[in-house]
C-alpha atoms as a PDB file:
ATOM      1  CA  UNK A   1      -1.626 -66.273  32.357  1.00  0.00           C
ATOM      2  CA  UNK A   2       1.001 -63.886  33.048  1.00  0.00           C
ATOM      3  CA  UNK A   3       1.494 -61.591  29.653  1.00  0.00           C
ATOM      4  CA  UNK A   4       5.458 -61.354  28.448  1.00  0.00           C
ATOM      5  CA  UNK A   5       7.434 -58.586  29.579  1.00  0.00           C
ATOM      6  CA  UNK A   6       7.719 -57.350  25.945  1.00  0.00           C
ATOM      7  CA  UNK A   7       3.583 -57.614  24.981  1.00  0.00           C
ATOM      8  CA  UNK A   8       3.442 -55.380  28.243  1.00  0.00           C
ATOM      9  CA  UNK A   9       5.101 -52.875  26.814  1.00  0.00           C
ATOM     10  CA  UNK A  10       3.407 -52.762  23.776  1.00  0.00           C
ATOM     11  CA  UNK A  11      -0.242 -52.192  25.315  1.00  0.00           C
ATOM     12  CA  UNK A  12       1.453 -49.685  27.711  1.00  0.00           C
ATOM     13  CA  UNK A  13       2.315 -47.845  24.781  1.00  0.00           C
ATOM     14  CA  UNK A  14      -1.039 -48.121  22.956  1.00  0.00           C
ATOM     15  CA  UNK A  15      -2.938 -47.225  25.973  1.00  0.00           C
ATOM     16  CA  UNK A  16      -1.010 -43.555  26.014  1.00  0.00           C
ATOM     17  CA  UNK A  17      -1.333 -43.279  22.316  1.00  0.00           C
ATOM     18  CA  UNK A  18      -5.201 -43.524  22.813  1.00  0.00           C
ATOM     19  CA  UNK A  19      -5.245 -40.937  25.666  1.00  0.00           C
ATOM     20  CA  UNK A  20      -2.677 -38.410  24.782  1.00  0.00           C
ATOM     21  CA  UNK A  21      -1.999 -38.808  21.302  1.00  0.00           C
ATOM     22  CA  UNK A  22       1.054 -40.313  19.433  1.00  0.00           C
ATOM     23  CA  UNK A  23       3.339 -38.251  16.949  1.00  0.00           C
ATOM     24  CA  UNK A  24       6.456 -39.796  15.038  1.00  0.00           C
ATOM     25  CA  UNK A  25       8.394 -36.183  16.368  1.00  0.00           C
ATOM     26  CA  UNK A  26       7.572 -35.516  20.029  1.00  0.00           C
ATOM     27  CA  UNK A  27       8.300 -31.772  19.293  1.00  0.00           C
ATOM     28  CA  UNK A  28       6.717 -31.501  16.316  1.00  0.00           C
ATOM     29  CA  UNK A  29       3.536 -29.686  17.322  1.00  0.00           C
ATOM     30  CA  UNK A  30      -0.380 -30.096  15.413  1.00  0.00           C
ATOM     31  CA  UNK A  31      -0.232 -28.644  11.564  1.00  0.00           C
ATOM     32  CA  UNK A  32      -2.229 -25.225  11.522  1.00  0.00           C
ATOM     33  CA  UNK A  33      -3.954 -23.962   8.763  1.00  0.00           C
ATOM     34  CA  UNK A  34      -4.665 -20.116   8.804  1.00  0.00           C
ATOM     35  CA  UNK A  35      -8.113 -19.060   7.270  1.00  0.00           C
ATOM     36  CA  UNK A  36      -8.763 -16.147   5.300  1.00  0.00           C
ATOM     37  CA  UNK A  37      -9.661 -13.291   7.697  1.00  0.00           C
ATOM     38  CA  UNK A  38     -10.834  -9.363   7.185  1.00  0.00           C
ATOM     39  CA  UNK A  39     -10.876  -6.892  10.107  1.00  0.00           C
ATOM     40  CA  UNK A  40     -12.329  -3.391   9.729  1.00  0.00           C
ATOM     41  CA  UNK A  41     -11.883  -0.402  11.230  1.00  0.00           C
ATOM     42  CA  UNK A  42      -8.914  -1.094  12.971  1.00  0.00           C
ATOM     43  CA  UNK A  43      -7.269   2.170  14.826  1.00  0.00           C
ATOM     44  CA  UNK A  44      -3.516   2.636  13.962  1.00  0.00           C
ATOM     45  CA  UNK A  45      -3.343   5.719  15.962  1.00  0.00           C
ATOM     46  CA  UNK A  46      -5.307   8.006  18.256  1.00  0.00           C
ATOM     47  CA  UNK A  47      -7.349  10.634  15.907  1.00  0.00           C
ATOM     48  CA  UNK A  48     -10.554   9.320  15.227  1.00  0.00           C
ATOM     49  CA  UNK A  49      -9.932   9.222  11.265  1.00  0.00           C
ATOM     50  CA  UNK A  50      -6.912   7.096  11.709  1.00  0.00           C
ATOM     51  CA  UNK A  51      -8.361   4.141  10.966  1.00  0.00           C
ATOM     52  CA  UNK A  52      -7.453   1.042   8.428  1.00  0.00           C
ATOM     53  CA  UNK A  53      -8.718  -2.395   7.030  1.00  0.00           C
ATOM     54  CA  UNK A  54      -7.196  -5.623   6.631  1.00  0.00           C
ATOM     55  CA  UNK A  55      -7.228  -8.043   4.668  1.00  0.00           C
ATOM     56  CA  UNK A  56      -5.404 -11.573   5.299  1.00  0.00           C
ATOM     57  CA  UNK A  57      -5.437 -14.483   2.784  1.00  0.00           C
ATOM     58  CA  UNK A  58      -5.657 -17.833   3.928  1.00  0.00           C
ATOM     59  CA  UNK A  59      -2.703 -20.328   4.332  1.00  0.00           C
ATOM     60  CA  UNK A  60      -0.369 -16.772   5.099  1.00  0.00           C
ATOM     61  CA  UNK A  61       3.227 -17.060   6.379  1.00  0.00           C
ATOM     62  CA  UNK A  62       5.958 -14.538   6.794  1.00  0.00           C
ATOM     63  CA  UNK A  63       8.327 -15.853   4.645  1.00  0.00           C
ATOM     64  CA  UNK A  64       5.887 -15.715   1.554  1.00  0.00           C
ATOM     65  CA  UNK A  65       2.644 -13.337   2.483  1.00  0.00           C
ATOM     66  CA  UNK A  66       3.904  -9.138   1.058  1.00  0.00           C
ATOM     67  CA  UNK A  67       1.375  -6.749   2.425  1.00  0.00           C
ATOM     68  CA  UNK A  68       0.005  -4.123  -0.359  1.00  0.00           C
ATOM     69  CA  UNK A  69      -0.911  -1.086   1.636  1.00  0.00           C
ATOM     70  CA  UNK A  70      -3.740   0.861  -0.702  1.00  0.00           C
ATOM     71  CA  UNK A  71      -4.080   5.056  -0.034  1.00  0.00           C
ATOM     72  CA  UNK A  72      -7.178   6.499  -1.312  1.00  0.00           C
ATOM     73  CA  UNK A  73      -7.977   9.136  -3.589  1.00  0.00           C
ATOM     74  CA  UNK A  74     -10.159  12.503  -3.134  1.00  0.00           C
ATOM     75  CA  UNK A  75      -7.834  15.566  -4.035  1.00  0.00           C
ATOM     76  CA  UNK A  76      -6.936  14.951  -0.336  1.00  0.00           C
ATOM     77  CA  UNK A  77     -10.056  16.709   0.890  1.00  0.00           C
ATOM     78  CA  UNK A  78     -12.735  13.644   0.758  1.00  0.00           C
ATOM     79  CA  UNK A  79     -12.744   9.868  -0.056  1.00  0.00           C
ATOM     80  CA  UNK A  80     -12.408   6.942   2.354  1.00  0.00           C
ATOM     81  CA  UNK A  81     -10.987   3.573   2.810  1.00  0.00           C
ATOM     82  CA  UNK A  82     -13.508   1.983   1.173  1.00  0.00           C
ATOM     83  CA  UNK A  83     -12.416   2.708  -2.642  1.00  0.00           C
ATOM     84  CA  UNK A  84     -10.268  -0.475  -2.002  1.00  0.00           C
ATOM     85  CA  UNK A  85     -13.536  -2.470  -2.077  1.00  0.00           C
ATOM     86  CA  UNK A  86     -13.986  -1.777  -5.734  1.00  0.00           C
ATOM     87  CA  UNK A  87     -10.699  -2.802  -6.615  1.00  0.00           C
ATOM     88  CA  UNK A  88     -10.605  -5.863  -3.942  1.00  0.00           C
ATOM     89  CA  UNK A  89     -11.928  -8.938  -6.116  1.00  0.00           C
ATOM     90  CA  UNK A  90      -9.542  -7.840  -8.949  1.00  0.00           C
ATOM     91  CA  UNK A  91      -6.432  -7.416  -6.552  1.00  0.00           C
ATOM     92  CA  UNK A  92      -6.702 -10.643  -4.486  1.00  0.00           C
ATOM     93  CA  UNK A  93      -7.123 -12.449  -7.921  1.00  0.00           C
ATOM     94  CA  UNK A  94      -3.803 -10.696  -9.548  1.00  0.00           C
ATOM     95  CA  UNK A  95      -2.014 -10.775  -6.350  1.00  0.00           C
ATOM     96  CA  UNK A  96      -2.594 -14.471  -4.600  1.00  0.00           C
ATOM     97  CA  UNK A  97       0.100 -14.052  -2.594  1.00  0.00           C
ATOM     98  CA  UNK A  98      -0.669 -10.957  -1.120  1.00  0.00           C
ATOM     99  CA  UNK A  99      -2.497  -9.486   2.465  1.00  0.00           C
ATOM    100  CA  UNK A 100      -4.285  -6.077   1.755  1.00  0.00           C
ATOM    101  CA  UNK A 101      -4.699  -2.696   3.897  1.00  0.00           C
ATOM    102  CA  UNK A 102      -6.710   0.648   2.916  1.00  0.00           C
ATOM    103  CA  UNK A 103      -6.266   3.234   5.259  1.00  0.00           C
ATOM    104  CA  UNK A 104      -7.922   6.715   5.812  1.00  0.00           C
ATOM    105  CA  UNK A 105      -6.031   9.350   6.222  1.00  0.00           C
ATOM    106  CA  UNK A 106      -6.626  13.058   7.566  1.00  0.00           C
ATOM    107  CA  UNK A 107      -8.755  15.190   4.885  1.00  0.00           C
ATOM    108  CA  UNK A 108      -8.128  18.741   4.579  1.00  0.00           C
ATOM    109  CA  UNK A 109     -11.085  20.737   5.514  1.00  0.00           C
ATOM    110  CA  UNK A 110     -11.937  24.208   3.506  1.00  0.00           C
ATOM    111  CA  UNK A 111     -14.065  25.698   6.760  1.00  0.00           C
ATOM    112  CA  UNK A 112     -11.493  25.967   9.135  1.00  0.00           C
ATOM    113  CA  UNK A 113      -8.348  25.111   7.134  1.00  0.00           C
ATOM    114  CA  UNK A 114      -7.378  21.899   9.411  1.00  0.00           C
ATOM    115  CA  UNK A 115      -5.375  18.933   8.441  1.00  0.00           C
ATOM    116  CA  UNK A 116      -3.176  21.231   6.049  1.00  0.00           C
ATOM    117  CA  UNK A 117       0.412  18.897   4.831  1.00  0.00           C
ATOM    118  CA  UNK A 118       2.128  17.328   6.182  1.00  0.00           C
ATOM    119  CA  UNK A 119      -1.301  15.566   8.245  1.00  0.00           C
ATOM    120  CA  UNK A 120      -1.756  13.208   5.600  1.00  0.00           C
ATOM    121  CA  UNK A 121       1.648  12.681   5.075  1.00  0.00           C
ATOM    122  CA  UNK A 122       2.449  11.542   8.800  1.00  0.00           C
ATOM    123  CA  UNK A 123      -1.091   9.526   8.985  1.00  0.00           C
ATOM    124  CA  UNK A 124       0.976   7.581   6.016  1.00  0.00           C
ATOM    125  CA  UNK A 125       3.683   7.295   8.531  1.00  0.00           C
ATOM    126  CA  UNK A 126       1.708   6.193  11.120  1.00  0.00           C
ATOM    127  CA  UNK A 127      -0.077   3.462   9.609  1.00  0.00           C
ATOM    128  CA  UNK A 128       2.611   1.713   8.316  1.00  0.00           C
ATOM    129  CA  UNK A 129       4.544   1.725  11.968  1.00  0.00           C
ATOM    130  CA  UNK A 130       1.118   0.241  12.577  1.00  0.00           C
ATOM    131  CA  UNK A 131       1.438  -2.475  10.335  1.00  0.00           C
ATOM    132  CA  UNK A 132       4.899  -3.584  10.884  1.00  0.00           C
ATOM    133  CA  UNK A 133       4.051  -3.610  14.421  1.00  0.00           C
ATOM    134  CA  UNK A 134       1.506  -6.207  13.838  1.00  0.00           C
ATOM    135  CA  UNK A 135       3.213  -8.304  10.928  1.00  0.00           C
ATOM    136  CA  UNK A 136       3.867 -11.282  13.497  1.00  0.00           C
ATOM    137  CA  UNK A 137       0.615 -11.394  14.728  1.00  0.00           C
ATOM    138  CA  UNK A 138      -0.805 -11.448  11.207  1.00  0.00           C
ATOM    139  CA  UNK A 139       1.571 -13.981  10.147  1.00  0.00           C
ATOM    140  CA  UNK A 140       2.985 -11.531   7.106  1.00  0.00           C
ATOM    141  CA  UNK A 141       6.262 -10.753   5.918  1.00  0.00           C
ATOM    142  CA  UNK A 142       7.181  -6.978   6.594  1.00  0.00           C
ATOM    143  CA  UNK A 143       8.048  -6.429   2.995  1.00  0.00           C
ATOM    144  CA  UNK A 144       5.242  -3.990   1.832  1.00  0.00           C
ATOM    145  CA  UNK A 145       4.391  -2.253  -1.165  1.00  0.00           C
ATOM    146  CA  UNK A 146       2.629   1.104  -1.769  1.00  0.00           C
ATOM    147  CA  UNK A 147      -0.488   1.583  -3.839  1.00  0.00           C
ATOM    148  CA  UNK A 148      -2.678   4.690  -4.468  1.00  0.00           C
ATOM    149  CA  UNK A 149      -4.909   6.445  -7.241  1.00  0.00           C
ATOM    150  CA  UNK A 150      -4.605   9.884  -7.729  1.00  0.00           C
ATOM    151  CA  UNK A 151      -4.609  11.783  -3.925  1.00  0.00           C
ATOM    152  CA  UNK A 152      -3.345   8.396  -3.111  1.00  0.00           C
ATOM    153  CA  UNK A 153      -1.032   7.613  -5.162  1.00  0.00           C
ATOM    154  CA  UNK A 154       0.944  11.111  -4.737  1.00  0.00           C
ATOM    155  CA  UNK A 155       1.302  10.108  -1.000  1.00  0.00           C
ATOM    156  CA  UNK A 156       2.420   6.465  -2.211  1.00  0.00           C
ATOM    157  CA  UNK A 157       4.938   7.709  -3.850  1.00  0.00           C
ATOM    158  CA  UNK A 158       6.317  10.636  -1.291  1.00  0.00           C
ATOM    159  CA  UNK A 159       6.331   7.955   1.502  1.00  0.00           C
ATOM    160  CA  UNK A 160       8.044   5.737  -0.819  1.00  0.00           C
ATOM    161  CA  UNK A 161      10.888   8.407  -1.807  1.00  0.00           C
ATOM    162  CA  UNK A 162      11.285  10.580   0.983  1.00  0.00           C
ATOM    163  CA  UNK A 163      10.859   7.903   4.486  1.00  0.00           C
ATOM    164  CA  UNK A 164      12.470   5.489   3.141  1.00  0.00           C
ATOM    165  CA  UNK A 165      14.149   4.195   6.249  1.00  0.00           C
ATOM    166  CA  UNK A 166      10.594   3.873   7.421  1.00  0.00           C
ATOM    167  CA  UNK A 167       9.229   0.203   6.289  1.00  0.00           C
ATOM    168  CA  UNK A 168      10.520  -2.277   4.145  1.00  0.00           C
ATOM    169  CA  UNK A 169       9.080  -0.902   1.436  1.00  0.00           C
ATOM    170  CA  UNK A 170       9.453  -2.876  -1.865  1.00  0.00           C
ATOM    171  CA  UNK A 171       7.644  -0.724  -4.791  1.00  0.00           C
ATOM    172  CA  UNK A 172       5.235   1.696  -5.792  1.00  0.00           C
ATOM    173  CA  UNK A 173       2.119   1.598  -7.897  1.00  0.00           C
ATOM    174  CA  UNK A 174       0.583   4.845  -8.887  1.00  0.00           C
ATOM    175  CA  UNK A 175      -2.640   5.508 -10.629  1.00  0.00           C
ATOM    176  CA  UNK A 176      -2.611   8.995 -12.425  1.00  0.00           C
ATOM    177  CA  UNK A 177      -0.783  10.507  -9.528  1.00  0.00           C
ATOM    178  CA  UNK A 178       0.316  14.374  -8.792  1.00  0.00           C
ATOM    179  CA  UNK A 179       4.246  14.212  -8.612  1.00  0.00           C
ATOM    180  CA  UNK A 180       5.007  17.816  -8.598  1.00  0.00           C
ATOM    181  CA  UNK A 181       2.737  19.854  -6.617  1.00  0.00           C
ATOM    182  CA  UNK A 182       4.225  23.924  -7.481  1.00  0.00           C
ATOM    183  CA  UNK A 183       3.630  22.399 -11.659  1.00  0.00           C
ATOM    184  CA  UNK A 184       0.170  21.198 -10.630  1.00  0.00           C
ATOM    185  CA  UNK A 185      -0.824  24.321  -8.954  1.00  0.00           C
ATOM    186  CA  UNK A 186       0.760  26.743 -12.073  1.00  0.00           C
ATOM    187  CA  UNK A 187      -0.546  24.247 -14.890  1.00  0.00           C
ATOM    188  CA  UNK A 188      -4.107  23.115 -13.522  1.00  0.00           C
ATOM    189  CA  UNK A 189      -6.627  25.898 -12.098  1.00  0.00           C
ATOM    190  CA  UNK A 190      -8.876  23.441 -11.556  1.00  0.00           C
ATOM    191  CA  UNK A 191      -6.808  21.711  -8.496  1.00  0.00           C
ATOM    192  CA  UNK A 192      -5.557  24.702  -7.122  1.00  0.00           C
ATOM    193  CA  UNK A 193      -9.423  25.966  -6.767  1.00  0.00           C
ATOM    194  CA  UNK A 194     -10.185  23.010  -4.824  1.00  0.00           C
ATOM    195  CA  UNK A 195      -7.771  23.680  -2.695  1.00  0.00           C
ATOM    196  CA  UNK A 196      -4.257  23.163  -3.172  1.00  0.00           C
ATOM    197  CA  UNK A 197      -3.096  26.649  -1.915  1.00  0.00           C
ATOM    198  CA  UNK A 198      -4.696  25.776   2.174  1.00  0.00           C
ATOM    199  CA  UNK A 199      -3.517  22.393   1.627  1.00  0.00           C
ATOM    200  CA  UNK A 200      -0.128  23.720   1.467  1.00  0.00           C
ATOM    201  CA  UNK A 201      -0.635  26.861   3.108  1.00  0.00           C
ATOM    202  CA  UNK A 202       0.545  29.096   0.627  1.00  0.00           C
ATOM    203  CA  UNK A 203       1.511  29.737  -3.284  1.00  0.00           C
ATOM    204  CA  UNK A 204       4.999  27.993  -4.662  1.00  0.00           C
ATOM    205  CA  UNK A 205       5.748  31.461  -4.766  1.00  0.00           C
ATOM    206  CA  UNK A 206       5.546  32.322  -1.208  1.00  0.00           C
ATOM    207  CA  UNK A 207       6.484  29.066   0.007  1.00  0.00           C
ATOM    208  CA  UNK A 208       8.194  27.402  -2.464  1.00  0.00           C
ATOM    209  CA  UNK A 209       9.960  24.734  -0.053  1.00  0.00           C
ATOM    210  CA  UNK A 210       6.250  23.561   1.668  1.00  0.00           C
ATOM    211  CA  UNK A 211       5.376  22.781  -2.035  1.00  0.00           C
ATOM    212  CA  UNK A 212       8.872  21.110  -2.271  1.00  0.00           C
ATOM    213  CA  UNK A 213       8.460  19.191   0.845  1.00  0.00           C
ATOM    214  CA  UNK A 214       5.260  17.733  -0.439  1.00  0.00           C
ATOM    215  CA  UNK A 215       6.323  16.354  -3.957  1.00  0.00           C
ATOM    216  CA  UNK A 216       7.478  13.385  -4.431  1.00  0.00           C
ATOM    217  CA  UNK A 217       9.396  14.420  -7.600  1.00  0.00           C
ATOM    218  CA  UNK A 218      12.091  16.153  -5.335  1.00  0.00           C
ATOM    219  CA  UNK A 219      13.050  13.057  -3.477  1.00  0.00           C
ATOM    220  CA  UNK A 220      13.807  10.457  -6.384  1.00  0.00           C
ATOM    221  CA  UNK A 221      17.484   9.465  -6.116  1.00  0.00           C
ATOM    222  CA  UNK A 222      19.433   6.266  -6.908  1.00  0.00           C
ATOM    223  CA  UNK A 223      17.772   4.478  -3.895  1.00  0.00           C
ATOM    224  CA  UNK A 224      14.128   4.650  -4.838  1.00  0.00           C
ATOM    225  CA  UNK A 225      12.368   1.987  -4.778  1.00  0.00           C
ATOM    226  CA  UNK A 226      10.426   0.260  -8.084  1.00  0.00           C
ATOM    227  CA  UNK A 227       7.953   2.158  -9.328  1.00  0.00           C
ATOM    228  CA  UNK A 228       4.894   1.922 -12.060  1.00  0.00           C
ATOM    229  CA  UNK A 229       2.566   4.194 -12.827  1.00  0.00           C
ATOM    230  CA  UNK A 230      -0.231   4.598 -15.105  1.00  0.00           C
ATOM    231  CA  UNK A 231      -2.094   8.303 -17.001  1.00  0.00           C
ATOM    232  CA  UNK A 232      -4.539   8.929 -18.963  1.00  0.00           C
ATOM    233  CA  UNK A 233      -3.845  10.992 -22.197  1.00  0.00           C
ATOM    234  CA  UNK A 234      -7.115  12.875 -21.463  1.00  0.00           C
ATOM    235  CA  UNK A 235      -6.378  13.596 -17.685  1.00  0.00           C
ATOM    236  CA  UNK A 236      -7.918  17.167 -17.187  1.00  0.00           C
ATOM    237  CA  UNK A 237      -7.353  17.026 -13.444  1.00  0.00           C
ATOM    238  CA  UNK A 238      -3.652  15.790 -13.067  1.00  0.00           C
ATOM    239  CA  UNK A 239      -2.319  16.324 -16.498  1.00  0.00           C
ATOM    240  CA  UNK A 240       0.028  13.290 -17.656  1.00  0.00           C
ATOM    241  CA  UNK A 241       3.170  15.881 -17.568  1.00  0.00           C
ATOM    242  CA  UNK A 242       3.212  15.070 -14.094  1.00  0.00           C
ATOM    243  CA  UNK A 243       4.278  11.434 -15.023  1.00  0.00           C
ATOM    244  CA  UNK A 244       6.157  12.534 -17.453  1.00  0.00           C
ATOM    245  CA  UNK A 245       8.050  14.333 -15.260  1.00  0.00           C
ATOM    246  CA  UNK A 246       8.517  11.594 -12.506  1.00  0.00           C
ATOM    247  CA  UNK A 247       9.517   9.187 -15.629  1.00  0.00           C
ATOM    248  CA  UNK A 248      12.179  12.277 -16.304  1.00  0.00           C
ATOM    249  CA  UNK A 249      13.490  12.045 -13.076  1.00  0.00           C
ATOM    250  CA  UNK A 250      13.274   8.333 -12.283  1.00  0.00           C
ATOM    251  CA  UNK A 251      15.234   7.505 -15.461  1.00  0.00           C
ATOM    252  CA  UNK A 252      18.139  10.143 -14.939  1.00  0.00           C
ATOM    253  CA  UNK A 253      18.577   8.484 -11.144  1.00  0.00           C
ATOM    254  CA  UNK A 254      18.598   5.259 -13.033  1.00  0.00           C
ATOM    255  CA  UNK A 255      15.752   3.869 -11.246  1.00  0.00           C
ATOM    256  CA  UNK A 256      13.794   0.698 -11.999  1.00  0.00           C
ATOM    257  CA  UNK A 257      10.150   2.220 -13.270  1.00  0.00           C
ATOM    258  CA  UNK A 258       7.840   1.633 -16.287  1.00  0.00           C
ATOM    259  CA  UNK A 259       5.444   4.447 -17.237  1.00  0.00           C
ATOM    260  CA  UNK A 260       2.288   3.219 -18.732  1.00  0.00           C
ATOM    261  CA  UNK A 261       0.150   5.981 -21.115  1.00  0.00           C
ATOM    262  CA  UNK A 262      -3.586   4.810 -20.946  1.00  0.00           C
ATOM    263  CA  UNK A 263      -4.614   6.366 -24.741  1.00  0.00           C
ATOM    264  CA  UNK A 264      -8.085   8.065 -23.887  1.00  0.00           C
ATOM    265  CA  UNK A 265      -9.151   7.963 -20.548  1.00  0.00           C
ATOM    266  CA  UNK A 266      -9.268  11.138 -18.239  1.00  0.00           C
ATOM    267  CA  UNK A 267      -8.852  11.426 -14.321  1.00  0.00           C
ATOM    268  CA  UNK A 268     -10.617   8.260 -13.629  1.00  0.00           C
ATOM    269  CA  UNK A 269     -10.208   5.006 -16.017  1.00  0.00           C
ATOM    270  CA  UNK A 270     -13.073   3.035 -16.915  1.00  0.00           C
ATOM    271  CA  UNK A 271     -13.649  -0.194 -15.181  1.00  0.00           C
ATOM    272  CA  UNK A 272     -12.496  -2.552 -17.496  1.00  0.00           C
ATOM    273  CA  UNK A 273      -9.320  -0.610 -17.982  1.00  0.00           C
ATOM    274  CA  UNK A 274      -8.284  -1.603 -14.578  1.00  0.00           C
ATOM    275  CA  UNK A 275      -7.618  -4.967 -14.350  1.00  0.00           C
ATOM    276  CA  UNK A 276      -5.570  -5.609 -17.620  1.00  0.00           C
ATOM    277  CA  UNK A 277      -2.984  -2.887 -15.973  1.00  0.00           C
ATOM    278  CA  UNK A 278      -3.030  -4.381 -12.616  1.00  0.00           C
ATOM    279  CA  UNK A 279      -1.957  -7.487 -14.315  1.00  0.00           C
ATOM    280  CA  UNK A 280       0.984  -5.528 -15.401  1.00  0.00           C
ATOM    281  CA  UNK A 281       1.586  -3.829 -12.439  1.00  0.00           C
ATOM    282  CA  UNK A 282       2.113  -7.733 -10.540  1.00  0.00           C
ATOM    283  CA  UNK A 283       4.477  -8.429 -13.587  1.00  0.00           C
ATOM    284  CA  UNK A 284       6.611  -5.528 -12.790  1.00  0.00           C
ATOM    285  CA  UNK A 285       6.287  -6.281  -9.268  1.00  0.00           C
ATOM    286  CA  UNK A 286       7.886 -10.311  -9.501  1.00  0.00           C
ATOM    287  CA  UNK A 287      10.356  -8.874 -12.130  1.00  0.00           C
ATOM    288  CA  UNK A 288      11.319  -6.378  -9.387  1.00  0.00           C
ATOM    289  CA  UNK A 289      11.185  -9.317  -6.550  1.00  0.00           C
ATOM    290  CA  UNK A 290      13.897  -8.373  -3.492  1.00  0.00           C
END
């Protein structure tokens, strides 16, 4: 019996749907779901301590997935990467929305006086060149905010203030962080014997604009970005009148900021401390939304 013109059609049809697939939108490719994903060790330059990890949440996009870029603490002469993993379980909790980097950076060595500022300063630079260069492959926007403790959060904050033009950065979130190195080396003994004069190569005396060029406290202007930050009353280290003095200067350039005083905790908070602050920090940060 021959089959109607018409029913021909129909099984022509079905037969292609079985072997190639049918779609309602010819263009409209297969919907991908990206998994969560970690890579270590990745090299953003060519020394051999210029290295970062990164971690990508699932179901990323660059419209919605903000990078926060974690520096490390150490009194910029030890500490690693790997101070992120403490805080890790906390951050991806507070900040669902968010990929995560820790980088290393160069650490200045007392023996033969190498990796003296501005080295950790342009490792900074380097790594975040590195991660806008790969934002497309990761599938993250190129909005990116800065995040440090201590060390970490004083070169959080100079990136943020002084290379501006260098990353999209959004804000800045500083734990107990040295804002003013020449007051830190006249009001704490105990930083400048660990090293603060070869760090800088010199006394804010004798070089008073090396000292300049490495606080962040000299580059706050109307243009600087969000910023919180967070001391301890108790802070024997980095006394708290180094946030008080950023606070100072932040206000008078009428800059969005909130200083938070932590009422008995020293260089260091406890553990539970953390997570009730980085709950305010991600307040600040979708109050401060660009």
């Amino acid at each position: 019996m021959k089959i109607p013109l018409f029913r021909n059609s129909i099984l022509h049809f079905l037969v292609i749907c079985v072997f190639w697939g049918c779609s309602a939108d010819p263009d409209e490719g297969p919907i991908r779901t990206l998994e969560k994903k970690t890579e270590l060790n990745l090299p953003y330059g060519t020394a051999a301590n210029q290295l970062l990890d990164i971690y990508l949440p699932a179901e990323r996009s660059v419209e919605t997935t903000r990078l926060l870029l974690y520096i490390h603490g150490g009194a910029w002469i030890n500490g690693s990467k790997e101070e992120f993993v403490g805080f890790r379980k906390s951050m991806e909790g507070i900040f669902p929305d968010y990929a995560f980097a820790s980088i290393n950076y160069s650490l200045y060595d007392f023996e033969s006086g190498s990796n003296k500022f501005p080295a950790q300063e342009n490792d900074v630079l380097d790594a975040i060149n590195f991660v806008i260069s790969k934002s497309s492959e990761w599938n993250i926007s190129d909005r990116i905010v800065l995040a440090g403790a201590s060390a970490g959060g004083h070169l959080a904050l100079l990136h943020a203030y002084k290379h501006q033009e260098i990353g999209n950065i959004q804000a800045v979130i500083a734990f107990f962080p040295p804002t003013d190195l020449a007051a830190l080396y006249n009001i704490s003994p105990i930083t400048t014997q660990v090293g603060l004069q070869g760090l800088v190569g010199g006394t804010p005396q004798s070089d008073p604009d090396a000292f300049a060029a490495s606080s962040p406290i000299h580059f706050v202007d109307e243009e600087s970005v969000p910023t919180i930050f967070f001391h301890g009353t108790l802070d024997r280290i980095v006394p708290i009148s180094q946030s008080e003095s950023l606070a100072g200067s932040l206000k008078s350039a009428g800059v969005n900021y909130k200083f938070t005083i932590v009422p008995d905790q020293g260089h260091g908070f406890q553990e539970a401390i953390y997570p009730p602050l980085l709950q305010e920090a991600a307040l600040f940060l979708e109050n401060n939304k660009q």
